[in-house]
N, C-alpha and C. Protein backbone atom coordinates (compact mmCIF):
# COMPACT_ATOMS: atom_id res chain seq x y z
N UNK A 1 10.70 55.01 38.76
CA UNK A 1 11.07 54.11 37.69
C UNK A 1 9.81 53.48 37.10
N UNK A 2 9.87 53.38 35.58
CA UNK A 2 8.67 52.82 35.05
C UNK A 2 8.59 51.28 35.25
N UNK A 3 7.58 50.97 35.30
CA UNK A 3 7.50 49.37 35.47
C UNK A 3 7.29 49.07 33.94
N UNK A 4 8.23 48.15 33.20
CA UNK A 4 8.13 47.02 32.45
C UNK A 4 6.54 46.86 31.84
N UNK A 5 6.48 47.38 30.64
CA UNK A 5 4.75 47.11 30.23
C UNK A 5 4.65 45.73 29.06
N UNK A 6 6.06 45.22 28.71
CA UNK A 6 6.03 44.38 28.00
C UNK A 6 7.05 43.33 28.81
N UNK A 7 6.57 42.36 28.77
CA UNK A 7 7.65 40.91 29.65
C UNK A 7 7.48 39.93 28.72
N UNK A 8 8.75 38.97 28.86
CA UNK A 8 8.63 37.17 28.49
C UNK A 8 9.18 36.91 29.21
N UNK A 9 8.28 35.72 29.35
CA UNK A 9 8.70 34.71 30.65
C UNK A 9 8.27 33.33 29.72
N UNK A 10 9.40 31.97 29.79
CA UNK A 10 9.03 30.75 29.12
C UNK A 10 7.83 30.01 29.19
N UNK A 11 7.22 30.30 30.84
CA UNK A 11 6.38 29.82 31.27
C UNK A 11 5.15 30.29 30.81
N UNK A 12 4.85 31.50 30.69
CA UNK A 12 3.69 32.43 30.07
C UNK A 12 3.59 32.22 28.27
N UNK A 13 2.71 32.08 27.87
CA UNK A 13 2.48 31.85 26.37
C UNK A 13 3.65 31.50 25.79
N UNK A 14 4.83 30.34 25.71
CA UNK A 14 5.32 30.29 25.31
C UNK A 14 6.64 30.90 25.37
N UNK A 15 6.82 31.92 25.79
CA UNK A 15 7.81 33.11 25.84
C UNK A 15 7.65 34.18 25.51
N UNK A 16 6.29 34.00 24.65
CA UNK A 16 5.72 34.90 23.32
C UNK A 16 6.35 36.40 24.71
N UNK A 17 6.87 37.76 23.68
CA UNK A 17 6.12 38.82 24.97
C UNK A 17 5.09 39.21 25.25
N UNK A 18 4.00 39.73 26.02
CA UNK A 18 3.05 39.93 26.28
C UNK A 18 2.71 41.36 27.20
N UNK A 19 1.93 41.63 27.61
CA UNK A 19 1.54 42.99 28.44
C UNK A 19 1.64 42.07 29.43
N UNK A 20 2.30 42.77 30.53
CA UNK A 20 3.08 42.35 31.92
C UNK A 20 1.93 41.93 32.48
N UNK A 21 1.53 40.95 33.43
CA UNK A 21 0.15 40.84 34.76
C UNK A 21 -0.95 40.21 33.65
N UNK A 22 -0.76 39.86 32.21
CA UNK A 22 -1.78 39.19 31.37
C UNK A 22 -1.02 38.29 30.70
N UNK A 23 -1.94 37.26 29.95
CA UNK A 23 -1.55 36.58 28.81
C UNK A 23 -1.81 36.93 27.71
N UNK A 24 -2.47 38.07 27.23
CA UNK A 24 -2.29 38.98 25.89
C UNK A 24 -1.04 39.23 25.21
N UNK A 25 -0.88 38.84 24.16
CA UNK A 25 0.64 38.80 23.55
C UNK A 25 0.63 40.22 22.56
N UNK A 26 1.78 40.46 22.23
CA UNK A 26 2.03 41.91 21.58
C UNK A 26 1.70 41.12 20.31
N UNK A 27 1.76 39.87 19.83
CA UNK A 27 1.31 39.46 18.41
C UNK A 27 -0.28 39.62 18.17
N UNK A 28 -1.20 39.53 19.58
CA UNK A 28 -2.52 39.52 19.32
C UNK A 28 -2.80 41.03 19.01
N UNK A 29 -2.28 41.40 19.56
CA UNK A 29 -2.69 43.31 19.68
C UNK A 29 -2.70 43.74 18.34
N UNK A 30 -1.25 42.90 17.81
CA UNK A 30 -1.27 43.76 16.23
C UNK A 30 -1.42 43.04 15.28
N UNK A 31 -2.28 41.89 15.38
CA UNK A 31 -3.28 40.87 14.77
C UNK A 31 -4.77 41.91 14.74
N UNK A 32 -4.80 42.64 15.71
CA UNK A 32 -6.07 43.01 15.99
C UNK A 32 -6.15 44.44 15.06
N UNK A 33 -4.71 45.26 15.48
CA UNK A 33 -4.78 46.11 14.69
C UNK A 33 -4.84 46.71 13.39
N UNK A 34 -4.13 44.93 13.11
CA UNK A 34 -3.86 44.96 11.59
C UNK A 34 -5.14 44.50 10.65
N UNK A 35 -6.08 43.76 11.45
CA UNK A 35 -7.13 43.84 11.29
C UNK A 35 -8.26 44.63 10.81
N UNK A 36 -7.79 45.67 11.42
CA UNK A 36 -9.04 47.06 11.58
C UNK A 36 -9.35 47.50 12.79
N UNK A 37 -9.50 46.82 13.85
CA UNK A 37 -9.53 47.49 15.22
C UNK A 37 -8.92 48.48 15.75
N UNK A 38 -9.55 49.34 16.46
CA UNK A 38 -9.20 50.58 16.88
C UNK A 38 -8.78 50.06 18.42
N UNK A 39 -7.75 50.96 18.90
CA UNK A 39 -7.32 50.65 20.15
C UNK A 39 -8.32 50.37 21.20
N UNK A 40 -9.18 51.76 20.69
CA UNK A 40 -10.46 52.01 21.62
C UNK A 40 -11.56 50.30 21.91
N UNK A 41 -11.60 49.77 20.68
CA UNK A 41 -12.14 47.95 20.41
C UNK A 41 -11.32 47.28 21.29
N UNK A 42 -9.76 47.46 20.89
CA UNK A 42 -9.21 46.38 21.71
C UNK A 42 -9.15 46.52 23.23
N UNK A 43 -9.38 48.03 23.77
CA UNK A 43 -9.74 48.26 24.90
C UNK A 43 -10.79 47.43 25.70
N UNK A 44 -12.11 47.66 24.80
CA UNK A 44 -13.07 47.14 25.32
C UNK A 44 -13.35 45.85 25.19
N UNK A 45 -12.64 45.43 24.70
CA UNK A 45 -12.62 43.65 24.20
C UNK A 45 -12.12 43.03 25.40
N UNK A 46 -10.51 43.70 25.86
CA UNK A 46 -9.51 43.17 26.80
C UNK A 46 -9.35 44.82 27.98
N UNK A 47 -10.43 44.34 29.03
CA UNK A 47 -10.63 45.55 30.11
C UNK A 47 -9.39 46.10 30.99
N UNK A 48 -8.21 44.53 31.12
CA UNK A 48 -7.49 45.13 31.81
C UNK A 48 -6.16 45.34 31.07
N UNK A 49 -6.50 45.92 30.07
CA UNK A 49 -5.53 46.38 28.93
C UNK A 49 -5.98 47.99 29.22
N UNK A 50 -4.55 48.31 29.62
CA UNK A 50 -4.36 49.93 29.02
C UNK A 50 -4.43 50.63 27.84
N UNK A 51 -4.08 52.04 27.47
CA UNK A 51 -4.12 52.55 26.24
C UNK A 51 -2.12 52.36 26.25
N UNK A 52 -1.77 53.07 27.56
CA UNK A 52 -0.32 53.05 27.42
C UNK A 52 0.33 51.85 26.74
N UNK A 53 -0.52 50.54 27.40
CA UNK A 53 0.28 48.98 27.21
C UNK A 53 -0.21 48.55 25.70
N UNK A 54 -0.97 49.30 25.25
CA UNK A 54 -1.24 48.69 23.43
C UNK A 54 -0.32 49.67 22.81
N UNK A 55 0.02 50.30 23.12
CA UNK A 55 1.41 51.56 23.04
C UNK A 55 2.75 51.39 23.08
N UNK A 56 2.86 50.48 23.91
CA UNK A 56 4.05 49.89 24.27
C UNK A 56 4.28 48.24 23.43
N UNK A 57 2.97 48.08 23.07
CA UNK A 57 3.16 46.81 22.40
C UNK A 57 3.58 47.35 21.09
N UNK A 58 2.97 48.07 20.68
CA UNK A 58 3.43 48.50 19.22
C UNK A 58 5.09 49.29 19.65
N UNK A 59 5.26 50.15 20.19
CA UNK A 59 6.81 50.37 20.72
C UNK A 59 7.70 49.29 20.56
N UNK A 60 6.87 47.80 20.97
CA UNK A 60 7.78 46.55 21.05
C UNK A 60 7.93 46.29 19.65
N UNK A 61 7.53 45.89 19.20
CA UNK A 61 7.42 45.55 17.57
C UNK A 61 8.12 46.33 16.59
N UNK A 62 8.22 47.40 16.65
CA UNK A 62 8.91 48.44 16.32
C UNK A 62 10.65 48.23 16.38
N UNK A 63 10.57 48.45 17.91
CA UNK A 63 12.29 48.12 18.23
C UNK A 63 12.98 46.81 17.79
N UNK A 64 11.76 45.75 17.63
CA UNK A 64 12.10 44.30 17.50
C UNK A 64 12.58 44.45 15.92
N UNK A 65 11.49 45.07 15.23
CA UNK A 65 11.72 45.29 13.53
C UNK A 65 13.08 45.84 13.30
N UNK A 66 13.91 46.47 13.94
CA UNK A 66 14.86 47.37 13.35
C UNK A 66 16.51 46.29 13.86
N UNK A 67 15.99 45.72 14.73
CA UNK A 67 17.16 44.62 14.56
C UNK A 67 17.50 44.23 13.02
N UNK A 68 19.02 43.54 12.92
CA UNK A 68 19.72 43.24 12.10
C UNK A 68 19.61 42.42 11.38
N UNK A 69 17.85 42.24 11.34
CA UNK A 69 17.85 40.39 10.82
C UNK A 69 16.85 40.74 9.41
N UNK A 70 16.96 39.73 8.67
CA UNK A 70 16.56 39.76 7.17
C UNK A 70 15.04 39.08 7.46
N UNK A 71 14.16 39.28 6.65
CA UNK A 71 13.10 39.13 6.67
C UNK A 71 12.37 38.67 5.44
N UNK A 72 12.66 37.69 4.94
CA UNK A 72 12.28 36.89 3.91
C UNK A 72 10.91 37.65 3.49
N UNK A 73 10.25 37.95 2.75
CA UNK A 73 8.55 38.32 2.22
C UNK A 73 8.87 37.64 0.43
N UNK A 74 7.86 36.98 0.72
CA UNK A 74 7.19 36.16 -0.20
C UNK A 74 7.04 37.38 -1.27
N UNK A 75 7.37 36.93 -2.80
CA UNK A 75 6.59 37.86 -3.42
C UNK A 75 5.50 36.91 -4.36
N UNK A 76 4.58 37.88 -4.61
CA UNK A 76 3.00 37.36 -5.32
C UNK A 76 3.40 36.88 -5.98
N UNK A 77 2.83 35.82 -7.09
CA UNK A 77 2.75 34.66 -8.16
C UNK A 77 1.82 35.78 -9.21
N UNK A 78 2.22 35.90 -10.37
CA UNK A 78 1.33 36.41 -11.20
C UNK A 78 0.63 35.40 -11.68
């Protein structure tokens, strides 16, 4: 059985989820990615980060997006 690569717990950042055994949140990962960083950066930035678990963070985000909920976006001001 696979172990859990994404958890929340209230006590840990908030609830935020995060990569299981860290306080790295799946919001920083794709703060980072959305950024410009390559996995390979956020690797070496955060050592005890996997390739699988920045994988699974984006997996998370993904599944979270396709829920039933509306998503307000601002549109530009000309």
């Amino acid at each position: 059985m696979q172990q859990r690569l994404i958890v929340s717990n209230p006590n840990v950042m908030m609830g935020k989820p995060v990569i299981a055994g860290t306080r790295i949140t799946v919001e920083l990962i794709l703060e980072k990615l959305a950024a410009g960083e390559t996995i390979e950066q956020i690797l070496d930035a955060h050592p005890r980060l996997t390739r699988e678990a920045v994988l699974a963070a984006i997996a998370f985000a993904r599944e979270a997006l396709r829920a039933d909920v509306i998503y307000p976006v601002a549109e530009a001001v000309a």
